[in-house]
C-alpha atoms as a PDB file:
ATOM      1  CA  UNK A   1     152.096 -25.370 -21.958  1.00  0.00           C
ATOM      2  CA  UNK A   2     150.124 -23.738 -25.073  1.00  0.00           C
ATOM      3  CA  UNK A   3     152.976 -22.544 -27.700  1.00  0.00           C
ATOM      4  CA  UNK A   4     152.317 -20.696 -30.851  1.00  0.00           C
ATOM      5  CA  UNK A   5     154.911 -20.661 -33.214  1.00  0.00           C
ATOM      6  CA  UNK A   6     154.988 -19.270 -36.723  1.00  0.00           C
ATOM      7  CA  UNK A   7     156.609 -19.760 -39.911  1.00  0.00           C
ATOM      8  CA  UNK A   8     156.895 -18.431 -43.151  1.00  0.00           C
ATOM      9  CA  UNK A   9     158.346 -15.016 -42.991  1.00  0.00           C
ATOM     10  CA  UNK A  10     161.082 -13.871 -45.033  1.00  0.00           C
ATOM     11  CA  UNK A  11     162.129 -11.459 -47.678  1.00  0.00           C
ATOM     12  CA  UNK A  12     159.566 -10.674 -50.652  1.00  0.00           C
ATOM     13  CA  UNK A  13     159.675  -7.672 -53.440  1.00  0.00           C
ATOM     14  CA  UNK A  14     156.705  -5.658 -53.795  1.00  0.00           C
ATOM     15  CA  UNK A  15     153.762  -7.307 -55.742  1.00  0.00           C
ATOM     16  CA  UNK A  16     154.499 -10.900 -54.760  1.00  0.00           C
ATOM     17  CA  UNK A  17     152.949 -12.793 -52.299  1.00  0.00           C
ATOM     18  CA  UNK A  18     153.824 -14.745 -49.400  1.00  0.00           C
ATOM     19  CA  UNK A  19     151.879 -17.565 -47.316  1.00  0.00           C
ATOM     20  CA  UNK A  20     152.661 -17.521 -43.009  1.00  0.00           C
ATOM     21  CA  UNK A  21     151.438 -20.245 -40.666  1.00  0.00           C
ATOM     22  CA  UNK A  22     151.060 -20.343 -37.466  1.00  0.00           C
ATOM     23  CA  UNK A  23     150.491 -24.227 -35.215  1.00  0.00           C
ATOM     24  CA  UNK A  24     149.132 -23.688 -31.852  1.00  0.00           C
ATOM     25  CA  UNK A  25     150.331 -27.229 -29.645  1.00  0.00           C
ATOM     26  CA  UNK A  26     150.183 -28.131 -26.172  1.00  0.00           C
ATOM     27  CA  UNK A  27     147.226 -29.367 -23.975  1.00  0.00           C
ATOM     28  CA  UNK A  28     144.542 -27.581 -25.653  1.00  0.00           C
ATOM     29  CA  UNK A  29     140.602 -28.733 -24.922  1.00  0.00           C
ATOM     30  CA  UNK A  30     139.408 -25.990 -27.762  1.00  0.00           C
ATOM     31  CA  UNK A  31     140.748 -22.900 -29.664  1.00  0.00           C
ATOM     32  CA  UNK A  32     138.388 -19.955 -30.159  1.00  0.00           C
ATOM     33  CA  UNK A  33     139.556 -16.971 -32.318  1.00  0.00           C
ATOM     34  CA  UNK A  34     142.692 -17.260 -33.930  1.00  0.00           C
ATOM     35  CA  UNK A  35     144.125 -13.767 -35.572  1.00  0.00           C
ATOM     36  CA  UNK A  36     147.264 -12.070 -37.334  1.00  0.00           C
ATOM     37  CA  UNK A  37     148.648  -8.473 -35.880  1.00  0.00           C
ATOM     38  CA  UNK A  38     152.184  -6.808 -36.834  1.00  0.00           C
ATOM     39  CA  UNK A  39     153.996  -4.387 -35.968  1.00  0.00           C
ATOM     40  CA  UNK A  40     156.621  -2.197 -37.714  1.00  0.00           C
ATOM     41  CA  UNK A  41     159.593  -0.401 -36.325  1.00  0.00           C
ATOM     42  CA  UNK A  42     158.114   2.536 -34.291  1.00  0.00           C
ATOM     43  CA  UNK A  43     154.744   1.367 -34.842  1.00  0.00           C
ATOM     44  CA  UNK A  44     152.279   0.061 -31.995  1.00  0.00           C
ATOM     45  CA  UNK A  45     151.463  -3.323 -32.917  1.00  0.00           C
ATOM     46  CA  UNK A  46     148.189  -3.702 -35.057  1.00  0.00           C
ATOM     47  CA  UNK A  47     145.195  -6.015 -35.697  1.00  0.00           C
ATOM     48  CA  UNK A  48     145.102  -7.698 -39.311  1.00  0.00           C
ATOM     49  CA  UNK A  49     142.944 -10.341 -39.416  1.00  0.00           C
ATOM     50  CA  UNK A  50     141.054 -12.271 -37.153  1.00  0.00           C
ATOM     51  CA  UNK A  51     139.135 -15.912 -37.900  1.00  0.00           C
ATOM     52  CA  UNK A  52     136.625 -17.632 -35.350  1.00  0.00           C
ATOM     53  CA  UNK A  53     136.064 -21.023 -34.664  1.00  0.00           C
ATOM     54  CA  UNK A  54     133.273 -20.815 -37.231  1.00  0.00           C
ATOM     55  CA  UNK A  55     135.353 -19.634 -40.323  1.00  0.00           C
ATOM     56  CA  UNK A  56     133.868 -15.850 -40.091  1.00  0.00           C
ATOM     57  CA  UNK A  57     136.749 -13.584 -41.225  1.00  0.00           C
ATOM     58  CA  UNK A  58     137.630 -10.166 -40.625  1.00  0.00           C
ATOM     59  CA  UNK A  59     140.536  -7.444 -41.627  1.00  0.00           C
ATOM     60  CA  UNK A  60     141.715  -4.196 -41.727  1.00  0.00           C
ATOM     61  CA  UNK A  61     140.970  -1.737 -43.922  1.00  0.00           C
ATOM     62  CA  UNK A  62     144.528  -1.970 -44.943  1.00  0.00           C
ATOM     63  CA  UNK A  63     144.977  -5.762 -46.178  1.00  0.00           C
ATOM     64  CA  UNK A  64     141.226  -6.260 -46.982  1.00  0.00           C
ATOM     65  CA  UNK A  65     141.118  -7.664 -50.670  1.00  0.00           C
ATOM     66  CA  UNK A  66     144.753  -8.520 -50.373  1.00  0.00           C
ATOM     67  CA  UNK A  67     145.408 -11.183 -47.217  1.00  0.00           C
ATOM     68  CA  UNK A  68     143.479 -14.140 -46.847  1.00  0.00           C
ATOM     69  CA  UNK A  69     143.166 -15.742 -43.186  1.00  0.00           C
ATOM     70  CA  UNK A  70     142.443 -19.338 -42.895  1.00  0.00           C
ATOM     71  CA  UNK A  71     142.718 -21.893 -40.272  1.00  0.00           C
ATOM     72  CA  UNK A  72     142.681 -26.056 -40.019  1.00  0.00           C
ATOM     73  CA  UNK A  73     141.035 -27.080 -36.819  1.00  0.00           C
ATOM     74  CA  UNK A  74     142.321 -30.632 -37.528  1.00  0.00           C
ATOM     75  CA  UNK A  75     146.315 -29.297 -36.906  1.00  0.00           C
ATOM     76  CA  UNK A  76     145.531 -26.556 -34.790  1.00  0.00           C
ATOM     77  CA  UNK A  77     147.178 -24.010 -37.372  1.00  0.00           C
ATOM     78  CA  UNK A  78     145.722 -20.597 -38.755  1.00  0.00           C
ATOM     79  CA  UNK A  79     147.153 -18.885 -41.846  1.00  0.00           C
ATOM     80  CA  UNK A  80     147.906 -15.591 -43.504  1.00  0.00           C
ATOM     81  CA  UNK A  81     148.085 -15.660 -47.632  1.00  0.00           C
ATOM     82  CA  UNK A  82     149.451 -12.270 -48.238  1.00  0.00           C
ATOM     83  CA  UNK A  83     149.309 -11.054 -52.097  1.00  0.00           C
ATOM     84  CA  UNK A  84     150.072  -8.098 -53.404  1.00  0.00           C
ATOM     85  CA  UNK A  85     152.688  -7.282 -50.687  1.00  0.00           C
ATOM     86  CA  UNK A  86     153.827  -3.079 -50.373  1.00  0.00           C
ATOM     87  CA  UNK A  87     156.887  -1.888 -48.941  1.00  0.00           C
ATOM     88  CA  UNK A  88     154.365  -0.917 -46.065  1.00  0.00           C
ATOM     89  CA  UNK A  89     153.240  -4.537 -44.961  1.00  0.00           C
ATOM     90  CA  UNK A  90     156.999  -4.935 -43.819  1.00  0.00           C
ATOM     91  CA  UNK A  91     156.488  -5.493 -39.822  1.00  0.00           C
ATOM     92  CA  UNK A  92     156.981  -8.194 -37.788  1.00  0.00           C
ATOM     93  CA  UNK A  93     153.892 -10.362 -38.089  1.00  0.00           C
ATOM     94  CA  UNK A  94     152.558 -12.280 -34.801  1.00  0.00           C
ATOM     95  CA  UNK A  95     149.751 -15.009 -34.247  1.00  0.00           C
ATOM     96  CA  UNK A  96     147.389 -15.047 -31.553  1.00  0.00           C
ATOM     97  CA  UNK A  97     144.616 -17.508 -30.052  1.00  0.00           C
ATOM     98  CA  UNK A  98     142.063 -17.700 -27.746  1.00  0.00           C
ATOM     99  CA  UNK A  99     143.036 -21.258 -26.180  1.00  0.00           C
ATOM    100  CA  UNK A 100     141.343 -23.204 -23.726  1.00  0.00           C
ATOM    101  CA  UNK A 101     143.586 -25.650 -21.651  1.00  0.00           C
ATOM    102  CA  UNK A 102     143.517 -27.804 -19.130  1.00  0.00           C
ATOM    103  CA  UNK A 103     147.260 -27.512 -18.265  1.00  0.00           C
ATOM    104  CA  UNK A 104     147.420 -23.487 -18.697  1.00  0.00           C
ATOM    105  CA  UNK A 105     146.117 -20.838 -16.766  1.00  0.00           C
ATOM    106  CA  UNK A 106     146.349 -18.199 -19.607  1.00  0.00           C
ATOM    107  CA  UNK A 107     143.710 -17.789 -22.052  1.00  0.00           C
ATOM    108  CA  UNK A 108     145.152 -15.146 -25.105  1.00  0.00           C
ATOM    109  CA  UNK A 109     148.650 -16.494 -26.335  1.00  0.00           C
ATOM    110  CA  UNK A 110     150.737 -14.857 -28.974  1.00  0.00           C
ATOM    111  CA  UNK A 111     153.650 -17.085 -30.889  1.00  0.00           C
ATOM    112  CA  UNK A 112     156.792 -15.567 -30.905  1.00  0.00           C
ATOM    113  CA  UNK A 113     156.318 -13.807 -34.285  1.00  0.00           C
ATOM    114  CA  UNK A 114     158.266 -13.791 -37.927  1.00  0.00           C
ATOM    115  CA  UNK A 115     159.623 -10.935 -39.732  1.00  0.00           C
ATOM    116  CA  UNK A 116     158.155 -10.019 -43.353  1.00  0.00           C
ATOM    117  CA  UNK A 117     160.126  -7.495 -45.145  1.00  0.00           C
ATOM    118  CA  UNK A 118     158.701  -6.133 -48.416  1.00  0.00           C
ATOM    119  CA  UNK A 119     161.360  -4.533 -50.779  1.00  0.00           C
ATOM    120  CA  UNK A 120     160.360  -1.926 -53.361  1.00  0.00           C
END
């Protein structure tokens, strides 16, 4: 089956900056959009950036300037450069795809996500 599964997370203070991955494997014919969300403690889980198959980015109003999203279609892996981290970018952070597969049904998969935690 399709599996996302991210890496990076981890403990940062405020200011630095902090690079997560996330490798999509599994039968996979093409990948379409690939995109960040999070979600903090009492918090519904949010959109941060989004990359198509094309390399056309997009973010929230809340990252944009900070976060870079990139992806390599040769390894099947989109990333998040964060920089300039707050206290308020702590969340859980989760990667999702729009996968195409020829051994799974499903369509949008989300990895398993990695917790970023900001300190002031």
């Amino acid at each position: 089956q399709v599996r996302l599964v991210e890496s990076g997370g981890g403990l940062v203070q405020a200011g630095g900056s902090m690079r997560l991955s996330c490798a999509a494997s599994g039968s996979i014919v093409s990948i379409n959009t690939m995109g960040w969300y999070r979600q903090a403690p009492g918090k519904q889980r949010e959109l941060v950036a989004t990359i198509t198959s094309g390399g056309s980015t997009a973010y929230a109003d809340s990252v944009k300037g900070r976060f870079t999203i990139s992806r390599d279609n040769a390894k099947n892996t989109v990333y998040l450069r964060m920089d300039s981290l707050k206290p308020e970018d702590t969340a859980v952070y989760y990667c999702n795809a729009a996968v195409r597969s020829l051994s799974d049904p499903r369509f949008h998969y989300w990895g398993q996500g990695t917790q970023v935690t900001v300190s002031s």
